[in-house]
PDB file of N, CA and C in Angstrom:
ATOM      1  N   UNK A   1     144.378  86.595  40.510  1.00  0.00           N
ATOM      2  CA  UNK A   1     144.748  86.553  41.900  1.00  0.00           C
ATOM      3  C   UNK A   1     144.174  87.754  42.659  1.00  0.00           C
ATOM      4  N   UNK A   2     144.338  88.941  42.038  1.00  0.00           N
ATOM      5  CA  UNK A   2     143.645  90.217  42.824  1.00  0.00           C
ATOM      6  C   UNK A   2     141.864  90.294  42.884  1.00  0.00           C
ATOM      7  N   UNK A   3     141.402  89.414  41.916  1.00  0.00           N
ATOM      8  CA  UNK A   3     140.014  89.252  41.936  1.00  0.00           C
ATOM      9  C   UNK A   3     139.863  87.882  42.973  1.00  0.00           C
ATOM     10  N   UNK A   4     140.564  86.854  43.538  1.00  0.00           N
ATOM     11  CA  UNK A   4     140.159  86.437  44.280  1.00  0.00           C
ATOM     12  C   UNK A   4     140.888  86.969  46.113  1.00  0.00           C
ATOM     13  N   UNK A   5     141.112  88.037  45.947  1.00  0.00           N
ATOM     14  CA  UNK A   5     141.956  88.531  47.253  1.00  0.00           C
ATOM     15  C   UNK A   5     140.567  89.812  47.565  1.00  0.00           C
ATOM     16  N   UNK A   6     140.555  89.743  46.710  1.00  0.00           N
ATOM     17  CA  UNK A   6     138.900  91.403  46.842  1.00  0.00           C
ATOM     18  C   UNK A   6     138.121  90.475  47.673  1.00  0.00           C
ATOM     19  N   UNK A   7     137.516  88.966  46.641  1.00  0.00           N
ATOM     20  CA  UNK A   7     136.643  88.431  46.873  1.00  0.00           C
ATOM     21  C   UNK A   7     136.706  87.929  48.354  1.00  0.00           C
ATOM     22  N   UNK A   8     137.810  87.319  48.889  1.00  0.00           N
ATOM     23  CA  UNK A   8     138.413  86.736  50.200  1.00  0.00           C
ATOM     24  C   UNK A   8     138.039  88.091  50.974  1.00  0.00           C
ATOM     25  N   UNK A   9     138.543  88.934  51.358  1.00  0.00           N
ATOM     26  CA  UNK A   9     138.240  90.155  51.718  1.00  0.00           C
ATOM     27  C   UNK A   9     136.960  91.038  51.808  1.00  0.00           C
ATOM     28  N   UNK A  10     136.250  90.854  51.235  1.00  0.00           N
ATOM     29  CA  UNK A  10     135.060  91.078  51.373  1.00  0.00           C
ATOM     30  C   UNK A  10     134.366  90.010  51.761  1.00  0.00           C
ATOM     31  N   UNK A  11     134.459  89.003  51.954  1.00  0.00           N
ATOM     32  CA  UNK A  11     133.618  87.828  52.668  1.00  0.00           C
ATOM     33  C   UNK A  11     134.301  87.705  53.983  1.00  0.00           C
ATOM     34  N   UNK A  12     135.389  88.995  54.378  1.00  0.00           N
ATOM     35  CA  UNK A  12     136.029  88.602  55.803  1.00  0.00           C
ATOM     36  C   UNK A  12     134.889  89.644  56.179  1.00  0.00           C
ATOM     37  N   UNK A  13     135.264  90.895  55.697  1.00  0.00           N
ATOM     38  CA  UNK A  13     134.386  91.747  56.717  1.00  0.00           C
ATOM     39  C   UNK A  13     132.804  91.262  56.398  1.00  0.00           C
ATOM     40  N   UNK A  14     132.077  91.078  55.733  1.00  0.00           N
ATOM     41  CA  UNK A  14     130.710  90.439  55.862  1.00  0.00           C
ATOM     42  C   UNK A  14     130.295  89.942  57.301  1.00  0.00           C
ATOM     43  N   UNK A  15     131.652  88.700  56.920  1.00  0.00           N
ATOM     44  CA  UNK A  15     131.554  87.818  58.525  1.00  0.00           C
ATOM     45  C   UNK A  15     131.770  88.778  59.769  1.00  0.00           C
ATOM     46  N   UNK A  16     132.597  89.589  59.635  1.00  0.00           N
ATOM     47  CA  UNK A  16     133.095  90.228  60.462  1.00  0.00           C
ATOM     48  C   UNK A  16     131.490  91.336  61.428  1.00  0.00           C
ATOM     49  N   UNK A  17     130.816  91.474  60.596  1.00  0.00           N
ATOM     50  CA  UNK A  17     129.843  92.203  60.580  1.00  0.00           C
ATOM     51  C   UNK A  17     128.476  92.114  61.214  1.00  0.00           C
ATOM     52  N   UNK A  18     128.643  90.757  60.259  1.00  0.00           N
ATOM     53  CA  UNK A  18     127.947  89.496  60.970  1.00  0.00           C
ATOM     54  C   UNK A  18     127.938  89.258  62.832  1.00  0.00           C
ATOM     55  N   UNK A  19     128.878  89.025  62.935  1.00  0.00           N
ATOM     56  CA  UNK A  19     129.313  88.775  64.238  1.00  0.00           C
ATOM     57  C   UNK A  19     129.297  89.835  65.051  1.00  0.00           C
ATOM     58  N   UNK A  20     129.299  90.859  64.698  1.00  0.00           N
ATOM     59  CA  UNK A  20     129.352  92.138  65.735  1.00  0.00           C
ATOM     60  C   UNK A  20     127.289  92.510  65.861  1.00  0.00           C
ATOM     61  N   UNK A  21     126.930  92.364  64.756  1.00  0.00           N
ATOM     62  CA  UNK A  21     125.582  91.993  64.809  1.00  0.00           C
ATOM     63  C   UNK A  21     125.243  91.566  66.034  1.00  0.00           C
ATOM     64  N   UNK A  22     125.223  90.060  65.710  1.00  0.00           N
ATOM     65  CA  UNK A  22     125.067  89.337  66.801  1.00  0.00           C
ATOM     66  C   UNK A  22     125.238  89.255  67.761  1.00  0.00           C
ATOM     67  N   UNK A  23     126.715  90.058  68.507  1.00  0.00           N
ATOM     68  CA  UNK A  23     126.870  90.178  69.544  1.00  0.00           C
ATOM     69  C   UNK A  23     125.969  91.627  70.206  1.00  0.00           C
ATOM     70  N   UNK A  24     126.075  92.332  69.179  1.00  0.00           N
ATOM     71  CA  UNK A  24     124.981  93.597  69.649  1.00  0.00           C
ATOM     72  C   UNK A  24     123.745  92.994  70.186  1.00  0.00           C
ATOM     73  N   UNK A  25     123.042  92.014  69.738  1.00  0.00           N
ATOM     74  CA  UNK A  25     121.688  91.386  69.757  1.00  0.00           C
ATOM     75  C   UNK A  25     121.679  90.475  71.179  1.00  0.00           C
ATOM     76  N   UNK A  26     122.750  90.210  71.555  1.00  0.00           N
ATOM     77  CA  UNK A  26     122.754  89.169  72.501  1.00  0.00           C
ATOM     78  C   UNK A  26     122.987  90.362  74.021  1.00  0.00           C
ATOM     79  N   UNK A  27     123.590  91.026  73.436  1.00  0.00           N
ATOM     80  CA  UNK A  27     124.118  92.207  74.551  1.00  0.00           C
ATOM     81  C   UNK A  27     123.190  92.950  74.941  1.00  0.00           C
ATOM     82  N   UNK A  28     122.202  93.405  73.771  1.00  0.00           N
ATOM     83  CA  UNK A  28     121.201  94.001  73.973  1.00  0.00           C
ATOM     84  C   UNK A  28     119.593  93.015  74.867  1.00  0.00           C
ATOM     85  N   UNK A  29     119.696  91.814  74.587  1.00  0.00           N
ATOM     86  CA  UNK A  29     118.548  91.122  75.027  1.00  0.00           C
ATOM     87  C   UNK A  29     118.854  90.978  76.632  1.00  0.00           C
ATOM     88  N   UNK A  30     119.963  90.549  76.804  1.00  0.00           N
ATOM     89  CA  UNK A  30     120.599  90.090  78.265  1.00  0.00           C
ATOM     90  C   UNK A  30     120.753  91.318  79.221  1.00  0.00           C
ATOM     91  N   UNK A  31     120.195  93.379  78.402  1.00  0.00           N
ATOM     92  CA  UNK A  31     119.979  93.983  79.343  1.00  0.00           C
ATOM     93  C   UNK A  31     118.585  94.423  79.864  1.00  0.00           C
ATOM     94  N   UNK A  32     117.726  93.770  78.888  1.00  0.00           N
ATOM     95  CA  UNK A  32     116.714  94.226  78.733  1.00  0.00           C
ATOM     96  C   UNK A  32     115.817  92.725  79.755  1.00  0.00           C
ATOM     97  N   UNK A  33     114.549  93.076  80.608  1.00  0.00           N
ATOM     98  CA  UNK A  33     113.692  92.123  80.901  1.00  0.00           C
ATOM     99  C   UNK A  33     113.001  91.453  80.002  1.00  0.00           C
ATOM    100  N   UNK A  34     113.337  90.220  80.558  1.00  0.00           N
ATOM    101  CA  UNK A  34     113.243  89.036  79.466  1.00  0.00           C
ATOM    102  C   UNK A  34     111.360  89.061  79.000  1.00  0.00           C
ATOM    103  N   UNK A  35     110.582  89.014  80.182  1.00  0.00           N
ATOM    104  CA  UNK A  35     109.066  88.834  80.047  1.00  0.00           C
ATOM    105  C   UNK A  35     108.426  90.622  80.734  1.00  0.00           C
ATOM    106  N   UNK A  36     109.468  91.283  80.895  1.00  0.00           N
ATOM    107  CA  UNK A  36     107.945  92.357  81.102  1.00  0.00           C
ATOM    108  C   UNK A  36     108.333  92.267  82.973  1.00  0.00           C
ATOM    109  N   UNK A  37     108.504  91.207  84.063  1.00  0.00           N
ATOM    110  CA  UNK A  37     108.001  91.156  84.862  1.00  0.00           C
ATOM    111  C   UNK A  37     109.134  91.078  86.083  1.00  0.00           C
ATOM    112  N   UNK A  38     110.306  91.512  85.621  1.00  0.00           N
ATOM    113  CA  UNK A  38     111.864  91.399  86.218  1.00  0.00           C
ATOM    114  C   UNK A  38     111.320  92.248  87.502  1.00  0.00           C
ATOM    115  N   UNK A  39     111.873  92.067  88.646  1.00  0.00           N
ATOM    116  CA  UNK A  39     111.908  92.867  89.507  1.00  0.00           C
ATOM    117  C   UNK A  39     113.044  93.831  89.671  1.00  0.00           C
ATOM    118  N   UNK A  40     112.538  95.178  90.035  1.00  0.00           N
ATOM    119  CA  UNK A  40     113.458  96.238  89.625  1.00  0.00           C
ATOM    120  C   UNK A  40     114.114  96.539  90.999  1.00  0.00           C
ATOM    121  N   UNK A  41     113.866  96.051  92.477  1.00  0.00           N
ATOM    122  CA  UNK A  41     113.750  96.465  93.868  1.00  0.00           C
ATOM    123  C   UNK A  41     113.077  97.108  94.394  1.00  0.00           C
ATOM    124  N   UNK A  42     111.955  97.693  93.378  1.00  0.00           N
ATOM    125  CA  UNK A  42     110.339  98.012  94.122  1.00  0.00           C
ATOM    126  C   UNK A  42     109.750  97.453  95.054  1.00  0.00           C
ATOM    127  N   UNK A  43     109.987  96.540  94.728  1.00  0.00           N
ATOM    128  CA  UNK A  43     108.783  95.176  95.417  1.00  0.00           C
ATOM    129  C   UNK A  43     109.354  94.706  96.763  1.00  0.00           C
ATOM    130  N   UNK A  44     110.732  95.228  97.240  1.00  0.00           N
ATOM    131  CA  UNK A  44     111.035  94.628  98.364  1.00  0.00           C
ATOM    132  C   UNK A  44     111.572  95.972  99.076  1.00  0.00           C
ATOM    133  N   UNK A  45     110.778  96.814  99.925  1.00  0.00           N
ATOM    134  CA  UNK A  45     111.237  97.403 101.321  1.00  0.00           C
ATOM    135  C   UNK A  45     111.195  96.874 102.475  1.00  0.00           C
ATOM    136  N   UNK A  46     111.277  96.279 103.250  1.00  0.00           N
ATOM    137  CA  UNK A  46     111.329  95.415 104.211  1.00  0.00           C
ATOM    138  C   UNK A  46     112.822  95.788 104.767  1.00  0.00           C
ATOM    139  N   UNK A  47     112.500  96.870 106.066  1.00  0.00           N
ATOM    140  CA  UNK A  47     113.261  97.453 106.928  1.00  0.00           C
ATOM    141  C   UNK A  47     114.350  96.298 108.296  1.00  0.00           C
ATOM    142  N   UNK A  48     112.839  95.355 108.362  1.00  0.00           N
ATOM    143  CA  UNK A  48     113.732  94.644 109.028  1.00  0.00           C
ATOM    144  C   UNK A  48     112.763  92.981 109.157  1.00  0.00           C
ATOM    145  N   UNK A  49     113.648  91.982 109.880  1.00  0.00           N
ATOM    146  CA  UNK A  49     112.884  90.786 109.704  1.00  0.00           C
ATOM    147  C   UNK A  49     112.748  90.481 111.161  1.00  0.00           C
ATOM    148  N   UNK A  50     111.712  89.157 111.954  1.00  0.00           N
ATOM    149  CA  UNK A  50     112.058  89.006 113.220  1.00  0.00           C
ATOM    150  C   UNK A  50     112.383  87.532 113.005  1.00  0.00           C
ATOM    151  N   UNK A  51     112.987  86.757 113.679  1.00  0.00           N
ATOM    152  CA  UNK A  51     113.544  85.176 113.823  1.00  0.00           C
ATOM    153  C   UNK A  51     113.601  85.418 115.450  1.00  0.00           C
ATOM    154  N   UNK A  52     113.684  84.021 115.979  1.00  0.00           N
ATOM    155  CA  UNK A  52     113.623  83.689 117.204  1.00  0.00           C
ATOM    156  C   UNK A  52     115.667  84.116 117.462  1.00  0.00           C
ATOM    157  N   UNK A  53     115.332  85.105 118.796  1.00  0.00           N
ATOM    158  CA  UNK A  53     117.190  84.864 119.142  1.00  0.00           C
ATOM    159  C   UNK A  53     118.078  84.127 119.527  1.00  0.00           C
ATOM    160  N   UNK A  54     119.185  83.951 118.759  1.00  0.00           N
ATOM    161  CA  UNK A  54     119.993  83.022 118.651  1.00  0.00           C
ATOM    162  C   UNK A  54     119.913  82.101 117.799  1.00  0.00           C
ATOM    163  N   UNK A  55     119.215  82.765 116.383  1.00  0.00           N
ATOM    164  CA  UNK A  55     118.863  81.467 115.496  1.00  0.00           C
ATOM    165  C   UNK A  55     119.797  82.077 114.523  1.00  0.00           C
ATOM    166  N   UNK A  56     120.521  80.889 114.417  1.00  0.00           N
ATOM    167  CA  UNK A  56     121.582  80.919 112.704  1.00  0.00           C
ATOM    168  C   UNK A  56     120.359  80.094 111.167  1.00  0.00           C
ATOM    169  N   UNK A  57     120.705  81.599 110.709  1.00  0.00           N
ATOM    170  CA  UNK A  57     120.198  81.676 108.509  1.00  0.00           C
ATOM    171  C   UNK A  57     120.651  80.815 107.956  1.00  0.00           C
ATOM    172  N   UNK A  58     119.899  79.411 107.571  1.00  0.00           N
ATOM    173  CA  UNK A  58     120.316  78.808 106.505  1.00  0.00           C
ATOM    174  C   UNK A  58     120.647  79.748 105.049  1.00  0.00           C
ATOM    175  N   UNK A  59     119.750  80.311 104.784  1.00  0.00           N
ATOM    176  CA  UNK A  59     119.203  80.913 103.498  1.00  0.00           C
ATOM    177  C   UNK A  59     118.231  81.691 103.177  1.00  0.00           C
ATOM    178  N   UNK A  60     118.390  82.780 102.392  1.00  0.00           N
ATOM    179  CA  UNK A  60     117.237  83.991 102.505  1.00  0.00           C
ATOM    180  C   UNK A  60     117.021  84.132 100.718  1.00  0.00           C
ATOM    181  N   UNK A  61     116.000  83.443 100.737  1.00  0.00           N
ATOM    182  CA  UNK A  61     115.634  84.174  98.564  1.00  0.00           C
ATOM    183  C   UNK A  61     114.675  85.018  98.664  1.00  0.00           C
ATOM    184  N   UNK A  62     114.760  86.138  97.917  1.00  0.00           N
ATOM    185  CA  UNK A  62     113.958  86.875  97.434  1.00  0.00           C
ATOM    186  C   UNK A  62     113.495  86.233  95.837  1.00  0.00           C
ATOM    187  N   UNK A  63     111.755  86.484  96.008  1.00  0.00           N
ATOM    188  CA  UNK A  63     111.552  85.970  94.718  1.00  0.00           C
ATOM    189  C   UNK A  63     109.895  86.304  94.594  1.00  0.00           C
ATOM    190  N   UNK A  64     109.296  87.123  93.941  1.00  0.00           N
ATOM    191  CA  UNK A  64     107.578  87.164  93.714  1.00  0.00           C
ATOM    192  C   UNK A  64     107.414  88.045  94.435  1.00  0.00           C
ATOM    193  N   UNK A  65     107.814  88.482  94.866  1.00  0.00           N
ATOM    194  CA  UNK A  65     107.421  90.009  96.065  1.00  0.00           C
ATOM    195  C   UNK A  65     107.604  89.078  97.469  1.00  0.00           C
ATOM    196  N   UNK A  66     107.963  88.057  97.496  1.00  0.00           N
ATOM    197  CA  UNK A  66     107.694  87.850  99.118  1.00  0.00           C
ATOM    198  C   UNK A  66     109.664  87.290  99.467  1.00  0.00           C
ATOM    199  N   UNK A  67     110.066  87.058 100.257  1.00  0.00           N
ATOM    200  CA  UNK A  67     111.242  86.773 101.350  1.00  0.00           C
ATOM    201  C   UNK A  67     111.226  85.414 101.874  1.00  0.00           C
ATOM    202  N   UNK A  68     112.022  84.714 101.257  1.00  0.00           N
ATOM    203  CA  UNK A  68     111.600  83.053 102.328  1.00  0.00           C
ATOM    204  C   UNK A  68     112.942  83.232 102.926  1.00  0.00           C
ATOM    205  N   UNK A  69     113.038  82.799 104.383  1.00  0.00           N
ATOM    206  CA  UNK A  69     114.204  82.999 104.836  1.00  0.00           C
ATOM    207  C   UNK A  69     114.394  80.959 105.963  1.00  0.00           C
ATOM    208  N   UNK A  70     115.212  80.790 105.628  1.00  0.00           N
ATOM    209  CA  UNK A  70     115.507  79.263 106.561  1.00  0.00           C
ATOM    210  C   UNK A  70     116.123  79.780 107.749  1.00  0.00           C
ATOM    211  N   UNK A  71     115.699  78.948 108.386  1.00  0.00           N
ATOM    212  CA  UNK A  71     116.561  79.198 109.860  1.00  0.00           C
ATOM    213  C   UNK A  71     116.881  78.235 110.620  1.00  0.00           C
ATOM    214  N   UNK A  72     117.660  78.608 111.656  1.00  0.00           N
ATOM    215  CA  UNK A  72     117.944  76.772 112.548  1.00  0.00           C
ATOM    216  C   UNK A  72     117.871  77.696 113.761  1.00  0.00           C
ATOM    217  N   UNK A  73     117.056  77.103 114.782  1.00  0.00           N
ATOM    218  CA  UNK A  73     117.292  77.741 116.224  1.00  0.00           C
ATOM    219  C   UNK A  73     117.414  76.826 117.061  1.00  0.00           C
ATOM    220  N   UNK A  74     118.620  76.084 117.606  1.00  0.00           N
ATOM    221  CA  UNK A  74     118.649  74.960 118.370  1.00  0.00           C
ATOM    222  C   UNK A  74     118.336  73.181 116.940  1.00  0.00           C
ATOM    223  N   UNK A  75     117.711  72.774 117.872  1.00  0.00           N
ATOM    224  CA  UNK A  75     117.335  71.560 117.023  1.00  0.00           C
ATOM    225  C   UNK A  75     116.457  71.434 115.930  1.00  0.00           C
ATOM    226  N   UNK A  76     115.619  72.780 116.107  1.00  0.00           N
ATOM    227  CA  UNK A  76     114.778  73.294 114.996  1.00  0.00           C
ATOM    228  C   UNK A  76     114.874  73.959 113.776  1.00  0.00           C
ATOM    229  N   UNK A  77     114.490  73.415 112.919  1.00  0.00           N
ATOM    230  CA  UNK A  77     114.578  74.318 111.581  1.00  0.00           C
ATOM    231  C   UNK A  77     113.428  74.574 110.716  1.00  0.00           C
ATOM    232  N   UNK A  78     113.442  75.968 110.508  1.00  0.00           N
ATOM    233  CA  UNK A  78     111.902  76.247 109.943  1.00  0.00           C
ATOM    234  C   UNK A  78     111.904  77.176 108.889  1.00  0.00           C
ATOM    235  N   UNK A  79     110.856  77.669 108.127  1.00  0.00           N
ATOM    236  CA  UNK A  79     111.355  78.380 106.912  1.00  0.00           C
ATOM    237  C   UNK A  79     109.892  79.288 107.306  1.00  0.00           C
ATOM    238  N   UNK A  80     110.292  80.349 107.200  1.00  0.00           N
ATOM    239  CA  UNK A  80     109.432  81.847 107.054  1.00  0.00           C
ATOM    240  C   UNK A  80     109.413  82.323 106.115  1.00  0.00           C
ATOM    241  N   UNK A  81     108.098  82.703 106.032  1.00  0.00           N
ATOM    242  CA  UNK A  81     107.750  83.919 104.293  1.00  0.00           C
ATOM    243  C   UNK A  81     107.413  84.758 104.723  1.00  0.00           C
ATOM    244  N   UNK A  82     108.165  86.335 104.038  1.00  0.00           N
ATOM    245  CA  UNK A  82     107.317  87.255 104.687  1.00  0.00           C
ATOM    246  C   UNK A  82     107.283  87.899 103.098  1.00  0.00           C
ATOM    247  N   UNK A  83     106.039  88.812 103.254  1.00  0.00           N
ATOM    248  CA  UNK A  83     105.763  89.629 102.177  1.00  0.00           C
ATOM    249  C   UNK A  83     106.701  91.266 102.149  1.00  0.00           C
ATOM    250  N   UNK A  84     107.058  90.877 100.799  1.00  0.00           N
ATOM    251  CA  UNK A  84     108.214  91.597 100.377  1.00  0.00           C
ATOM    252  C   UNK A  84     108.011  93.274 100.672  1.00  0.00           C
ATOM    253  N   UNK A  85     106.601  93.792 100.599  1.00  0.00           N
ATOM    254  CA  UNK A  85     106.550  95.043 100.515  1.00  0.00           C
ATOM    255  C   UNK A  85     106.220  95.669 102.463  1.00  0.00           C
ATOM    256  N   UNK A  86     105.357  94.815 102.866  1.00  0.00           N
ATOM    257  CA  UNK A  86     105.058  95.327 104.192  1.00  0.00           C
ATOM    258  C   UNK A  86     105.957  94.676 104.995  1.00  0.00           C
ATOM    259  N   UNK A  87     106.559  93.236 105.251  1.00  0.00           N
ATOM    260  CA  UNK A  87     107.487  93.261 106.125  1.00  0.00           C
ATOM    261  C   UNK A  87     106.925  91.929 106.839  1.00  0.00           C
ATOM    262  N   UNK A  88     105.175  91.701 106.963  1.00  0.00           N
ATOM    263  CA  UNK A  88     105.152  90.807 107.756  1.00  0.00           C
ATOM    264  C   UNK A  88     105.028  89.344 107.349  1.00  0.00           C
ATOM    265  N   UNK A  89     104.919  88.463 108.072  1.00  0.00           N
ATOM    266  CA  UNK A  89     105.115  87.239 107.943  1.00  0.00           C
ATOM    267  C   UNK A  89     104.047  86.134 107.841  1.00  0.00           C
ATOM    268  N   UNK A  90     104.329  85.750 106.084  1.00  0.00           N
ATOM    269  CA  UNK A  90     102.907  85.277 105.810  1.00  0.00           C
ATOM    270  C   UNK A  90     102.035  83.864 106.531  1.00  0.00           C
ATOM    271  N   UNK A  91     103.738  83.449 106.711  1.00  0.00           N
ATOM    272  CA  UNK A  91     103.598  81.686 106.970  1.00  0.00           C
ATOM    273  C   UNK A  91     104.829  81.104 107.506  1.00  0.00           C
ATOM    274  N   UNK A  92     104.694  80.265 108.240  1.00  0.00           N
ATOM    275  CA  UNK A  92     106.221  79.477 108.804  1.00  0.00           C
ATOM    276  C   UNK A  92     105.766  78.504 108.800  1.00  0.00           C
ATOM    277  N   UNK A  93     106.578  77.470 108.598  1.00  0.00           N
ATOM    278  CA  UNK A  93     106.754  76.367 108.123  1.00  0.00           C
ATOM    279  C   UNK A  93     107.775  74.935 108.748  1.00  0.00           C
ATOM    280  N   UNK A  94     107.563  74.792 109.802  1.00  0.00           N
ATOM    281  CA  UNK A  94     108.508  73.891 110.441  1.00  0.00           C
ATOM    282  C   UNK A  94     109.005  72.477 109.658  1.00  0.00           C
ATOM    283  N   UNK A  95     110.373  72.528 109.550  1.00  0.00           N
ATOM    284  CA  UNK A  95     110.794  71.578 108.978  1.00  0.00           C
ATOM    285  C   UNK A  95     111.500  70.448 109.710  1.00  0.00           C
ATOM    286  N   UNK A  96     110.567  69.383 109.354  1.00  0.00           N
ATOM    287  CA  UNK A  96     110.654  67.759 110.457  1.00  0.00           C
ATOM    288  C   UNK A  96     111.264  66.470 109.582  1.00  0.00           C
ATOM    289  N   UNK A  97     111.868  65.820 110.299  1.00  0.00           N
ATOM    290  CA  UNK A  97     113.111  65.047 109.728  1.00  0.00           C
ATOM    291  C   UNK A  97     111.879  63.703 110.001  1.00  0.00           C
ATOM    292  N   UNK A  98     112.055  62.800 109.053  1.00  0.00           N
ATOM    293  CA  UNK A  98     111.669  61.338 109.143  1.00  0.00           C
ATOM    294  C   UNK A  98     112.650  60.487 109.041  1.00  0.00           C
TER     295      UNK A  98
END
């Protein structure tokens, strides 16, 4: 009985060990950048944006160094890119209903 209570017991902490492993490994990957290419908030100074006044923000993503921002101004809705580091605005994009 005491040789199978060692044995039970030592296959707890194994597991036990096991698992703290693993969680180290998972803890550790999920702080670290996955490919090399995470953005750190370098890539976006952009002091300020311009939109037409009186226009309500659908939605603003940051993503690749550049800013897409949606907007609605009246009956219109259009989507702007501006580049993340200088500020200005690469492209707009009017969005039309069929």
């Amino acid at each position: 009985m005491g040789r199978a209570r060692k044995s039970f017991l030592f296959s707890i902490a194994l597991l036990m060990v096991g698992f703290i492993a693993i969680g180290a490994a998972v803890v550790y990957r999920t702080s670290q950048s996955g490919d090399g290419t995470a953005v750190q908030g370098g890539e976006y100074v952009i002091a300020s944006l311009s939109i037409p006044a009186g226009a309500e923000i659908i939605s603003a993503v940051a993503a690749d160094g550049t800013l897409t921002v949606t907007y609605r101004a009246g009956a219109m809705t259009s989507v702007r890119i501006f580049d993340g580091k200088s500020g200005e605005m690469v492209r707009e994009i009017p969005v039309l209903s069929e």
